[in-house]
N, C-alpha and C. Protein backbone atom coordinates (compact mmCIF):
# COMPACT_ATOMS: atom_id res chain seq x y z
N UNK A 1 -73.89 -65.33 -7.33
CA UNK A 1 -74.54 -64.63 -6.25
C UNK A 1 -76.05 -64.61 -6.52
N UNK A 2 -76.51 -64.91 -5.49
CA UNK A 2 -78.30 -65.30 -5.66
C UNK A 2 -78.93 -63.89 -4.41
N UNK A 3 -79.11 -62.58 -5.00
CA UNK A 3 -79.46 -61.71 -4.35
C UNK A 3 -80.96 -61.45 -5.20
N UNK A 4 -82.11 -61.80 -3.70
CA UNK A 4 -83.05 -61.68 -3.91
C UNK A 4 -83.88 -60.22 -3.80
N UNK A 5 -85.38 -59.71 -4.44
CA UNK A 5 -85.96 -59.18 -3.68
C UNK A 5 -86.22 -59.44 -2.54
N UNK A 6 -86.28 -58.05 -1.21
CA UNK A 6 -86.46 -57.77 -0.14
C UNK A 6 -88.01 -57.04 -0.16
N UNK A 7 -89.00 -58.28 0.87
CA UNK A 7 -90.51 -57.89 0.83
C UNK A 7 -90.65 -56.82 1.69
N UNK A 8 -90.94 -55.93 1.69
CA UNK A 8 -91.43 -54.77 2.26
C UNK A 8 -92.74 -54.52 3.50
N UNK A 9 -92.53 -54.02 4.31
CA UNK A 9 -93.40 -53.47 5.29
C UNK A 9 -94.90 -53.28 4.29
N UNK A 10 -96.02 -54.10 4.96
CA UNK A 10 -97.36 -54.12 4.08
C UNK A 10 -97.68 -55.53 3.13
N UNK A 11 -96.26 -56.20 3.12
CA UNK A 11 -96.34 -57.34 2.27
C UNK A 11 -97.12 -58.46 3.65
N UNK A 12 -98.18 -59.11 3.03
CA UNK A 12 -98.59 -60.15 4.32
C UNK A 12 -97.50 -61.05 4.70
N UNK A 13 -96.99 -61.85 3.96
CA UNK A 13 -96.20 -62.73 4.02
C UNK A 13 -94.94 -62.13 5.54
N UNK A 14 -95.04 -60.67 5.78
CA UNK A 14 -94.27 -60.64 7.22
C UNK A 14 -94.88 -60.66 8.15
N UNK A 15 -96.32 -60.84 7.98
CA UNK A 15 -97.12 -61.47 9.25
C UNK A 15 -97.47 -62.81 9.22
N UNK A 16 -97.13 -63.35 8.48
CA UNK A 16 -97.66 -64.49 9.01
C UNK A 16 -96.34 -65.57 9.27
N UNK A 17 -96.71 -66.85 10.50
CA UNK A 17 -96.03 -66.92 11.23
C UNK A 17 -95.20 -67.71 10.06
N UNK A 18 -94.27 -68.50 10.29
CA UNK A 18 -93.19 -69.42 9.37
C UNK A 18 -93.53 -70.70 9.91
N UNK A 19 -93.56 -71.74 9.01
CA UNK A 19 -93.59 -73.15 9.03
C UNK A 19 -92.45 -74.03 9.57
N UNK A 20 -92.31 -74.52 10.55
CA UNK A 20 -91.29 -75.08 10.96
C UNK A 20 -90.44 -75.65 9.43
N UNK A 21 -89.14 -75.81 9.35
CA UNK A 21 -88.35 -76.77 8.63
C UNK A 21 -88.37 -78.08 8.52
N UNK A 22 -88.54 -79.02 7.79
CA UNK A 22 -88.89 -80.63 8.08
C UNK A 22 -87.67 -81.35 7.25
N UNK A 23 -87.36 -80.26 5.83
CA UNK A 23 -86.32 -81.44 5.07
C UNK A 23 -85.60 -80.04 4.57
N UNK A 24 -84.17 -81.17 5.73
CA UNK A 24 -83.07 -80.52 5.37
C UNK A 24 -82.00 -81.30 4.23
N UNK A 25 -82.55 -80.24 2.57
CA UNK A 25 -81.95 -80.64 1.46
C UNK A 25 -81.62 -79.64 1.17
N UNK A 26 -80.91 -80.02 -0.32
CA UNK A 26 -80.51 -78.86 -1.22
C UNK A 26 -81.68 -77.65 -1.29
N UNK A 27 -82.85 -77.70 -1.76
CA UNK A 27 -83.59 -76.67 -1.37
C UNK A 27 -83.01 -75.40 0.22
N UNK A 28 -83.24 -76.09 0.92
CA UNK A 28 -83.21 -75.56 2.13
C UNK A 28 -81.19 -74.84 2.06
N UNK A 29 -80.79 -75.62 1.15
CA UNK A 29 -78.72 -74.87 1.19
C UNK A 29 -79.49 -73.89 0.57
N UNK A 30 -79.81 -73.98 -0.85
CA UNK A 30 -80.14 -72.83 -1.41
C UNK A 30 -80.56 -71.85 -0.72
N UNK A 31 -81.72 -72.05 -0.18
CA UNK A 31 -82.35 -70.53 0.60
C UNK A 31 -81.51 -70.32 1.25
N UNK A 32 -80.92 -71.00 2.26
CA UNK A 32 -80.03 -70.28 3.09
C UNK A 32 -78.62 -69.58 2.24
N UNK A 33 -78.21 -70.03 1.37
CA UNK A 33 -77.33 -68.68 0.36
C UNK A 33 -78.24 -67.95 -0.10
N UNK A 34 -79.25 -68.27 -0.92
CA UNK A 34 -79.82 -66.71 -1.05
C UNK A 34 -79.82 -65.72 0.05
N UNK A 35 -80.34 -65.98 1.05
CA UNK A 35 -80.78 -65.06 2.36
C UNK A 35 -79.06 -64.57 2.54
N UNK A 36 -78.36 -64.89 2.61
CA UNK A 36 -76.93 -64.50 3.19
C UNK A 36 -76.37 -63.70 1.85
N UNK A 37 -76.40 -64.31 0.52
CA UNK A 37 -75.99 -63.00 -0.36
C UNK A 37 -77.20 -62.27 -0.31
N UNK A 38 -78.14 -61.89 -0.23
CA UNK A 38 -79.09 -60.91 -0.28
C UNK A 38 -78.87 -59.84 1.08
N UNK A 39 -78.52 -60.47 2.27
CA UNK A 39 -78.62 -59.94 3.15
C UNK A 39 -77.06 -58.94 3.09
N UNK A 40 -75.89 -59.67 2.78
CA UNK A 40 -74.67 -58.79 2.77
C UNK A 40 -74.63 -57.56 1.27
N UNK A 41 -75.62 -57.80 0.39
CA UNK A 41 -75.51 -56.84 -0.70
C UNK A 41 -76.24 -56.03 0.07
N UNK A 42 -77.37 -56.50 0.57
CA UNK A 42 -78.06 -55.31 1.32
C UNK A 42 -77.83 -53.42 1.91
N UNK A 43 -76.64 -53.59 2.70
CA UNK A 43 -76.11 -54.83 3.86
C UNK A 43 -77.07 -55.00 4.83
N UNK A 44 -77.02 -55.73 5.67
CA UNK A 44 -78.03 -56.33 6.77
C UNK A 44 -76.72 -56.82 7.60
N UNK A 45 -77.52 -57.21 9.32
CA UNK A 45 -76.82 -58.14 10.07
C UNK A 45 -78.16 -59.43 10.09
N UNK A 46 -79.11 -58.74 9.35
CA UNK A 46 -79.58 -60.31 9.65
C UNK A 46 -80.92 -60.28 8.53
N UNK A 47 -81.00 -61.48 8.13
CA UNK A 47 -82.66 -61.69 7.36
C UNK A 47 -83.07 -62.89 7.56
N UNK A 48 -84.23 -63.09 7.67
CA UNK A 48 -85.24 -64.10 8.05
C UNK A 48 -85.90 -64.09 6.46
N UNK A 49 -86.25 -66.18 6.30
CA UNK A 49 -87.02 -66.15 5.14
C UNK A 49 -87.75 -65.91 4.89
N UNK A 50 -88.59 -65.22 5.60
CA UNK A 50 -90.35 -64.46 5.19
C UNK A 50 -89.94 -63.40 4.37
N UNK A 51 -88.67 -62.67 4.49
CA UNK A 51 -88.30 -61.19 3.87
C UNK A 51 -88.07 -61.85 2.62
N UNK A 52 -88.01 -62.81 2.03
CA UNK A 52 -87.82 -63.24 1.16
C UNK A 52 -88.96 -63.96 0.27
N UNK A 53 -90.52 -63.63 0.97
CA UNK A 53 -91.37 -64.81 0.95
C UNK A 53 -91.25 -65.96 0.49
N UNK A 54 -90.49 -66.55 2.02
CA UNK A 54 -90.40 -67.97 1.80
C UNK A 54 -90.89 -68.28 3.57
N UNK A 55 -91.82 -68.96 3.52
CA UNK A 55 -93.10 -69.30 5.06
C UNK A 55 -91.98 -70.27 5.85
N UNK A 56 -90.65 -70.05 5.97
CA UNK A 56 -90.37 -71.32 6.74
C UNK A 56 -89.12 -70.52 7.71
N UNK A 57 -88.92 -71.30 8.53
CA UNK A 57 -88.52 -70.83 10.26
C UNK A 57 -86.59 -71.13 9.98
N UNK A 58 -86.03 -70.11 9.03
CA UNK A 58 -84.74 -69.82 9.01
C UNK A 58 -84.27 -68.68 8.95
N UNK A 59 -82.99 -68.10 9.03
CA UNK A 59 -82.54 -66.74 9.25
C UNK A 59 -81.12 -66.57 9.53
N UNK A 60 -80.51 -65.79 8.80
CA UNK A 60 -79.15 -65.52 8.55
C UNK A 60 -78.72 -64.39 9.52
N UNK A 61 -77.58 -64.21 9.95
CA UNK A 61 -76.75 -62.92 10.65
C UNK A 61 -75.65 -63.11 10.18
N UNK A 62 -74.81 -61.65 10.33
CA UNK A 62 -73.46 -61.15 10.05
C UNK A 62 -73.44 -60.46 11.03
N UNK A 63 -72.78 -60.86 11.82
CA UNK A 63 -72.29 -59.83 13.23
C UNK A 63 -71.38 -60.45 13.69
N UNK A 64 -70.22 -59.16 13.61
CA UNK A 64 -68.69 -59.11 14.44
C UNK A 64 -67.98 -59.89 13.29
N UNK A 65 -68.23 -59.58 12.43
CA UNK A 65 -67.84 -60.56 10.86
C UNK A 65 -67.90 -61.84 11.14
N UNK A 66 -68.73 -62.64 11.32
CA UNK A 66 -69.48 -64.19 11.62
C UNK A 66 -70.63 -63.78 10.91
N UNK A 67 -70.76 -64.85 9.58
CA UNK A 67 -71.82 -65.27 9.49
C UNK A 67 -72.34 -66.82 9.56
N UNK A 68 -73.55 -66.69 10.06
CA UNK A 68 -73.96 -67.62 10.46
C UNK A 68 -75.81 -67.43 9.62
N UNK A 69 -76.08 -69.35 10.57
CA UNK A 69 -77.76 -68.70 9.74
C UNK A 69 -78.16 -70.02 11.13
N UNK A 70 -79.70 -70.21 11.00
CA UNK A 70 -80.21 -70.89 12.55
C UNK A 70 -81.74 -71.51 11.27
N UNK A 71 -81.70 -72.44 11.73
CA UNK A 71 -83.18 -73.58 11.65
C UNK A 71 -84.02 -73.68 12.36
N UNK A 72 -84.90 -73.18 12.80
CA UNK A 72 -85.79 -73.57 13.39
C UNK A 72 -85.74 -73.43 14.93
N UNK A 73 -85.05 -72.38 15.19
CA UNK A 73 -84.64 -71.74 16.53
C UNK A 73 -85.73 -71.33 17.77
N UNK A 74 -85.16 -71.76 19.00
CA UNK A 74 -85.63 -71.87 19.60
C UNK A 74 -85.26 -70.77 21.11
N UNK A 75 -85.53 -69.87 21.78
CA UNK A 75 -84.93 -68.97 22.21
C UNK A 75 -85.06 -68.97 23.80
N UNK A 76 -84.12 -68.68 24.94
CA UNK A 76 -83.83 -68.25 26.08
C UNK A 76 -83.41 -67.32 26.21
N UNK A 77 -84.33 -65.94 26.43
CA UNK A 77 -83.81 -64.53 26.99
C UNK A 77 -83.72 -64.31 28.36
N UNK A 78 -82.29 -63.35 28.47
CA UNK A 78 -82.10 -62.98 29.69
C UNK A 78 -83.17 -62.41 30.25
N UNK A 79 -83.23 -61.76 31.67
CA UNK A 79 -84.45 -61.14 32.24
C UNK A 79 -83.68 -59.80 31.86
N UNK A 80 -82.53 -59.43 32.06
CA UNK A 80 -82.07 -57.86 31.52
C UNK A 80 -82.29 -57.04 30.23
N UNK A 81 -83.31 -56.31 30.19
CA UNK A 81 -83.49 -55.70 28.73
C UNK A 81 -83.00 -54.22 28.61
N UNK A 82 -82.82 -53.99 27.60
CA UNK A 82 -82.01 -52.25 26.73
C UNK A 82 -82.69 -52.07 25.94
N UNK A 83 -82.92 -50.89 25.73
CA UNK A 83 -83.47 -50.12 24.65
C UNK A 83 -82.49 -49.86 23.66
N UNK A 84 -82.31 -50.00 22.66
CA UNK A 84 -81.48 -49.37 21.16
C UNK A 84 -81.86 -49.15 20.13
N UNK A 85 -81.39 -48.52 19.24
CA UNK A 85 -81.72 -48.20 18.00
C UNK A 85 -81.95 -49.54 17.41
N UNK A 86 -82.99 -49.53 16.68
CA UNK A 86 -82.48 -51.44 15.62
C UNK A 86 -83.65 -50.95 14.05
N UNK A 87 -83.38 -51.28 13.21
CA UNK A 87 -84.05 -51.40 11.88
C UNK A 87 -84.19 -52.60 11.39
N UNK A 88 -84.81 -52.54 10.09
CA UNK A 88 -85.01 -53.68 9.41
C UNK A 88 -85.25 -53.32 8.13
N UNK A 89 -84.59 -54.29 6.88
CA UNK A 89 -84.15 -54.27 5.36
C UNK A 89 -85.51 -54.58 5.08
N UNK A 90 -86.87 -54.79 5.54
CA UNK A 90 -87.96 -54.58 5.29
C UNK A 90 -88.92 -53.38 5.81
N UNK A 91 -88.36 -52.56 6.24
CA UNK A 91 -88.67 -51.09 6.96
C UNK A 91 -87.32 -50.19 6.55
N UNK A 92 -86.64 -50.09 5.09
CA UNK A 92 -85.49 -49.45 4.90
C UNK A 92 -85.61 -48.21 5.26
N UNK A 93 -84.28 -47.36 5.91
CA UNK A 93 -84.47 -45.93 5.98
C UNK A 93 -84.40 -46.39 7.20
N UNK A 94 -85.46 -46.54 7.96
CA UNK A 94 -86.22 -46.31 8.97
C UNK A 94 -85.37 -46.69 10.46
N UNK A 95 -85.47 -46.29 11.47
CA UNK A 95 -84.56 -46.59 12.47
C UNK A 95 -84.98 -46.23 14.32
N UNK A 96 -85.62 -46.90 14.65
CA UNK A 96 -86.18 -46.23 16.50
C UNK A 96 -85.56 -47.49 17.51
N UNK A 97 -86.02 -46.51 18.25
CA UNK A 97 -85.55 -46.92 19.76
C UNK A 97 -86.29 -48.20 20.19
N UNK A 98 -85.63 -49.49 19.99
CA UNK A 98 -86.68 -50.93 20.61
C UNK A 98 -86.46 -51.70 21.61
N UNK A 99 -87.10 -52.08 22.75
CA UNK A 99 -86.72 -53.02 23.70
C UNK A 99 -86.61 -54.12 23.38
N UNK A 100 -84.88 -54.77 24.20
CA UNK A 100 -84.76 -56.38 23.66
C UNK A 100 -84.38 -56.58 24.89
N UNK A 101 -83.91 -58.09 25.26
CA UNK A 101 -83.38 -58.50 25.57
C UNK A 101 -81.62 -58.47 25.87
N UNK A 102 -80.80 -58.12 26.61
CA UNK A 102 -79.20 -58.03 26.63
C UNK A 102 -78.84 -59.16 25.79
N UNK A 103 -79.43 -60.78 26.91
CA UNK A 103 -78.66 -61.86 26.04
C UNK A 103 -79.65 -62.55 25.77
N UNK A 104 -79.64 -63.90 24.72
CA UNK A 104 -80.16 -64.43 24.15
C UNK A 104 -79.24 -66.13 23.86
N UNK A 105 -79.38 -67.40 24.38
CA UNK A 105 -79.12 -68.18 24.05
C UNK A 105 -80.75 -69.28 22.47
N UNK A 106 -79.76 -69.18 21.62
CA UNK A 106 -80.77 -70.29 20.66
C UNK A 106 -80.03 -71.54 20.40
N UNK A 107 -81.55 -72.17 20.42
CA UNK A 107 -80.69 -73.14 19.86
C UNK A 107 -81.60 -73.97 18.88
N UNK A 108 -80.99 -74.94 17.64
CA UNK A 108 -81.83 -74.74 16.59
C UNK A 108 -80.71 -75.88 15.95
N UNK A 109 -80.70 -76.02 14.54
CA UNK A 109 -79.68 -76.61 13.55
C UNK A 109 -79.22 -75.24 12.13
N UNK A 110 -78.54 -76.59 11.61
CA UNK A 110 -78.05 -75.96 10.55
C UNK A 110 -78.32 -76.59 9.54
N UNK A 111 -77.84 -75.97 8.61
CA UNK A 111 -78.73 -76.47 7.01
C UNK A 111 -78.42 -78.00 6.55
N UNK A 112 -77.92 -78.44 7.30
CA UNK A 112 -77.53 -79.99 7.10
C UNK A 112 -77.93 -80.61 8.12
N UNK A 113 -79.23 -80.11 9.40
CA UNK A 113 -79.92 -80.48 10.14
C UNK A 113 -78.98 -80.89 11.42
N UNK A 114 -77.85 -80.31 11.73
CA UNK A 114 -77.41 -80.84 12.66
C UNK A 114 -77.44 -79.71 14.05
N UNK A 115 -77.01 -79.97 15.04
CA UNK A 115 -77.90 -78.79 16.43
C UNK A 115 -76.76 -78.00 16.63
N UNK A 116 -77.77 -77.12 16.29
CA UNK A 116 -76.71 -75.53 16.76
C UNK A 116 -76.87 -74.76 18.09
N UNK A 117 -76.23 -73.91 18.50
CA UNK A 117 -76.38 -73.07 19.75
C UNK A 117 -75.51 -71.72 19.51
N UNK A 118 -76.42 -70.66 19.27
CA UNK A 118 -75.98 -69.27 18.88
C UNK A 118 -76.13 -68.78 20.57
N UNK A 119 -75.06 -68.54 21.45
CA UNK A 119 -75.16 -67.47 22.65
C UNK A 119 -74.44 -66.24 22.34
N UNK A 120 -75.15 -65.40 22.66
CA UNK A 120 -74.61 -64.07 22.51
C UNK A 120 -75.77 -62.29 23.35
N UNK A 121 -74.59 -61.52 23.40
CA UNK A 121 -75.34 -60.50 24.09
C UNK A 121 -75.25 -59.59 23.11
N UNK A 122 -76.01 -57.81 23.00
CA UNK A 122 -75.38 -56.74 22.57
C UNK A 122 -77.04 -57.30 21.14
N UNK A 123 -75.49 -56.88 20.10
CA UNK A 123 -76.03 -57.03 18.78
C UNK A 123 -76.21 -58.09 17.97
N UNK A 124 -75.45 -58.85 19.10
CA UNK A 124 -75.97 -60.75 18.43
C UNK A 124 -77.33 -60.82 19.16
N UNK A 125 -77.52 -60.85 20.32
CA UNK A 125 -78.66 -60.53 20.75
C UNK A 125 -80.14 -60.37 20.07
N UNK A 126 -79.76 -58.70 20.44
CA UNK A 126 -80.54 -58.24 18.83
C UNK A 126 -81.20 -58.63 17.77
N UNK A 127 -80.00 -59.03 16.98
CA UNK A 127 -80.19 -59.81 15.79
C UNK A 127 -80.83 -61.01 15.98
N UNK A 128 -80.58 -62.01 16.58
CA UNK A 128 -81.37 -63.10 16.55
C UNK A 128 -82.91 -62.84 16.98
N UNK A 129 -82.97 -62.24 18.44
CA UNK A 129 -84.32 -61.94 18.44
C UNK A 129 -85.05 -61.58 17.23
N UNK A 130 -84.54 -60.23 16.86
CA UNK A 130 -85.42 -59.19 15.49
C UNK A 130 -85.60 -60.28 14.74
N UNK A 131 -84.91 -61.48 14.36
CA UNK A 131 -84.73 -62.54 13.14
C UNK A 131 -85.99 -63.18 13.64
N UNK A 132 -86.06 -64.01 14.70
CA UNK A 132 -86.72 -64.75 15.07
C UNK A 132 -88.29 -64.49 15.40
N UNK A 133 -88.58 -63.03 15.83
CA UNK A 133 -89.36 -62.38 15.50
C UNK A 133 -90.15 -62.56 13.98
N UNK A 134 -89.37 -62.29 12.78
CA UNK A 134 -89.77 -61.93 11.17
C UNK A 134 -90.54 -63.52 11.55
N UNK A 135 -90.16 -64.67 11.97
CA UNK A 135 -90.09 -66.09 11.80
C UNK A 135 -91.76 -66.35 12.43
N UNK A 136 -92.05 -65.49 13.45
CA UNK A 136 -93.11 -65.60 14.48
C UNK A 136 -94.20 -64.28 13.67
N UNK A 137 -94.18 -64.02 12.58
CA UNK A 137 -94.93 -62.51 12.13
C UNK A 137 -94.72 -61.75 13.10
N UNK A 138 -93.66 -61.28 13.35
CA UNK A 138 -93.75 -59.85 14.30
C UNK A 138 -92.79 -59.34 13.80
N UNK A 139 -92.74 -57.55 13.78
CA UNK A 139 -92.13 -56.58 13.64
C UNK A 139 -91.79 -56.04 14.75
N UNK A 140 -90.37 -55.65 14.63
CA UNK A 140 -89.68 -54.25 15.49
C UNK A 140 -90.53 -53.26 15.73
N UNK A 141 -91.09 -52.88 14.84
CA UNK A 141 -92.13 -52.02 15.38
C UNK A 141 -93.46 -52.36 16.59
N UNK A 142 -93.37 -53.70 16.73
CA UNK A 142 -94.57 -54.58 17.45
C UNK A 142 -93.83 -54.25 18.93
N UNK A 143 -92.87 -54.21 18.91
CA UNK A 143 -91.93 -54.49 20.67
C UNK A 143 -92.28 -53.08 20.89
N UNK A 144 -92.37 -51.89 20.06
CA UNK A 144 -91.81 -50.50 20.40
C UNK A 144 -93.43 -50.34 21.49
N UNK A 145 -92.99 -49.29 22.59
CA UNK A 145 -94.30 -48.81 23.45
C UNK A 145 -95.31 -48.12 22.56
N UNK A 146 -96.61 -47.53 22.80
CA UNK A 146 -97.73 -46.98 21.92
C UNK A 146 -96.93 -45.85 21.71
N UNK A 147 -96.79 -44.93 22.26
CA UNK A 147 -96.05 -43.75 21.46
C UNK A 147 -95.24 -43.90 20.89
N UNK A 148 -94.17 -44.56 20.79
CA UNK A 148 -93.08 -44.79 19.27
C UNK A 148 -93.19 -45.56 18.42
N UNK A 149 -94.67 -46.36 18.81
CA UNK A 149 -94.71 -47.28 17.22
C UNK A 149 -96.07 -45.92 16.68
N UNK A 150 -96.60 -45.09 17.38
CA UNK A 150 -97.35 -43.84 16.58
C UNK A 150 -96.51 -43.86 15.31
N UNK A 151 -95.00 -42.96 16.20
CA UNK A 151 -94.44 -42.28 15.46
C UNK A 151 -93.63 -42.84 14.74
N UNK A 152 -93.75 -44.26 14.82
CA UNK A 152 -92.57 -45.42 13.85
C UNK A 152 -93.99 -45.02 12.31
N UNK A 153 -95.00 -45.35 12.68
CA UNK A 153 -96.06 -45.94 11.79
C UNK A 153 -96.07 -44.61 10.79
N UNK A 154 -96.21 -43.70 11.50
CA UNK A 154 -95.99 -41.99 10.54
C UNK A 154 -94.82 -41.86 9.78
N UNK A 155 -93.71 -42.54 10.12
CA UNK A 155 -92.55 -42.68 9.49
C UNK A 155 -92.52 -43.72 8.58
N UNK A 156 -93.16 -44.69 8.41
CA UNK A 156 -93.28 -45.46 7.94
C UNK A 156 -94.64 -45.02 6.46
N UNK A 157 -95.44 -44.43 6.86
CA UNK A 157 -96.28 -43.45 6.22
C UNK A 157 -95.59 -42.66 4.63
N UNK A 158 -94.81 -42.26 5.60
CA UNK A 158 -94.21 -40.91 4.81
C UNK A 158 -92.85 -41.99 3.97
N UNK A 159 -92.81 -43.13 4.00
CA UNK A 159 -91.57 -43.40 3.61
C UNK A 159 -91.70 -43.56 1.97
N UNK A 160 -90.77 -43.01 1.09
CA UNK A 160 -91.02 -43.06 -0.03
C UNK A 160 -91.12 -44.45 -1.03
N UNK A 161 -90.79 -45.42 -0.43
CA UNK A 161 -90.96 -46.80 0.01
C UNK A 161 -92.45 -47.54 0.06
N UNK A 162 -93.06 -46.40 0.86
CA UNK A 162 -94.68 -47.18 1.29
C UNK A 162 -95.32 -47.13 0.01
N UNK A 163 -96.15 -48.04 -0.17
CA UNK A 163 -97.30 -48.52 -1.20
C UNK A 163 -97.07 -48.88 -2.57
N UNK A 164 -95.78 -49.18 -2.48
CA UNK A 164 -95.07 -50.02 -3.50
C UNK A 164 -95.71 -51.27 -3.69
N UNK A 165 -96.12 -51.53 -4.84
CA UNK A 165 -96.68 -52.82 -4.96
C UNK A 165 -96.36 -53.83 -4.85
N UNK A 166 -97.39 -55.07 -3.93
CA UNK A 166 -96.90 -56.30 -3.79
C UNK A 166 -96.31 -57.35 -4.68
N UNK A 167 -94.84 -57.48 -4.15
CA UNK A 167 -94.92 -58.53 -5.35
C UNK A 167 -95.65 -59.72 -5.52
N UNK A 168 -96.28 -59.90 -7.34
CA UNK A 168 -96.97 -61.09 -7.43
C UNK A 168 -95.58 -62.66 -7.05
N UNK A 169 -96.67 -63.13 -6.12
CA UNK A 169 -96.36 -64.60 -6.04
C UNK A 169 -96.49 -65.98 -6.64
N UNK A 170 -95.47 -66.36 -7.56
CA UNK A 170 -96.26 -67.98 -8.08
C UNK A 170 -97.03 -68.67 -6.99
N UNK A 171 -97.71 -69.59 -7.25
CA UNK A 171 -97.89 -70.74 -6.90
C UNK A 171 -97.17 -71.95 -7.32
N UNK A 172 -96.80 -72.61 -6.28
CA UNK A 172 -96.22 -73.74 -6.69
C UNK A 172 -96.64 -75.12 -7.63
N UNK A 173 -96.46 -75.61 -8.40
CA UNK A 173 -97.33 -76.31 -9.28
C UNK A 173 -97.34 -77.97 -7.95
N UNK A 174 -96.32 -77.78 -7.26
CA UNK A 174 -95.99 -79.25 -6.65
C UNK A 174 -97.04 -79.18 -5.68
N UNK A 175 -97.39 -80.69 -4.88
CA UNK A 175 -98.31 -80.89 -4.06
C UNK A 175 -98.20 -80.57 -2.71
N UNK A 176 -96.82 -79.68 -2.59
CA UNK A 176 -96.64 -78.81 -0.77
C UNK A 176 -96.66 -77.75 -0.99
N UNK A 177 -96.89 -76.90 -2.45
CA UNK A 177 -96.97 -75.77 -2.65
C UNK A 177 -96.13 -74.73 -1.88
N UNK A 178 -94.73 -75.40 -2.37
CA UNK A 178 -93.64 -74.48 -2.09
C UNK A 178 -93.47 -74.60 -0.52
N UNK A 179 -94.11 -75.43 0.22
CA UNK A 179 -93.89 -75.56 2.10
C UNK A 179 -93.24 -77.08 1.92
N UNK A 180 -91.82 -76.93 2.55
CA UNK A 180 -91.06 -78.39 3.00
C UNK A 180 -92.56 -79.12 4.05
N UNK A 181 -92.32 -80.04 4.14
CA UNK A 181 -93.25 -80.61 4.64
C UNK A 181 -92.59 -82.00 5.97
């Protein structure tokens, strides 16, 4: 079991956007088991590789006991949106009210580069967006209106969690410096 640190709210690496995928190898199986045992020890229904600082455009879910993971996904939302509760294993604790989308068709590959299509409503939904989001630097907290990301950000403040230090990052000694290329 390859259960990684989970980067935290304040770490840059969840803003900035993810690098498309280019080579689908063993590298790329690997991350995608790390992200999936990291995400079910968690537990999580979903993690994206930035939570992992790793800059590239993949992301795992567990929902309705399916797991699955998406490459380089590409998204069609319904015009019908809901408000729900949703969190994130990089904002632990923490939990508000966010506008999504009902449904969500992606479509993308899999770790052996071949084309996938995740459709789903509810909490598959959800999940893929929030995922695909981490992939684009954006936070759950980014969707919420000005008054509940106030009071997300105060919560987030007070979390005993905040100002935990960044973890140091190698550098890669190789000439893509850790980015598939």
């Amino acid at each position: 079991m390859a259960v990684k640190p989970i980067r935290l709210f304040g770490d840059p690496v969840l803003r900035t956007p993810a690098e498309p995928v280019r080579d689908f190898d063993k590298e790329l199986r690997t991350l995608v088991k790390d992200l999936s045992d990291t995400m079910m020890d968690a537990p999580g229904v979903g993690l994206a590789a930035p939570q992992l600082g790793v800059g590239l455009r993949v992301f795992t879910y567990f929902v309705d006991d399916v797991l699955g993971h998406l490459v380089n996904p590409g998204l069609d939302l319904s015009d019908e949106q809901e408000t729900d509760d949703e969190g994130c294993l990089s904002l632990p604790g923490l939990v508000f009210p966010t506008p999504r989308s009902v449904g969500v068709v992606a479509k993308g590959f899999n770790m052996h580069g071949e084309p996938v299509t995740v459709e789903g409503t509810q909490l598959l939904a959800r999940c893929v967006q929030h995922e695909t989001d981490h992939l684009d630097g954006i936070l759950f907290v980014d969707r919420m209106d000005p008054e509940q990301r106030k009071a997300a950000m105060k919560a987030v403040r007070e979390a005993e969690w905040f100002g935990e230090p960044v973890p140091v990052i190698k550098e890669s000694p190789h000439t893509t410096f850790g980015k598939a290329l």
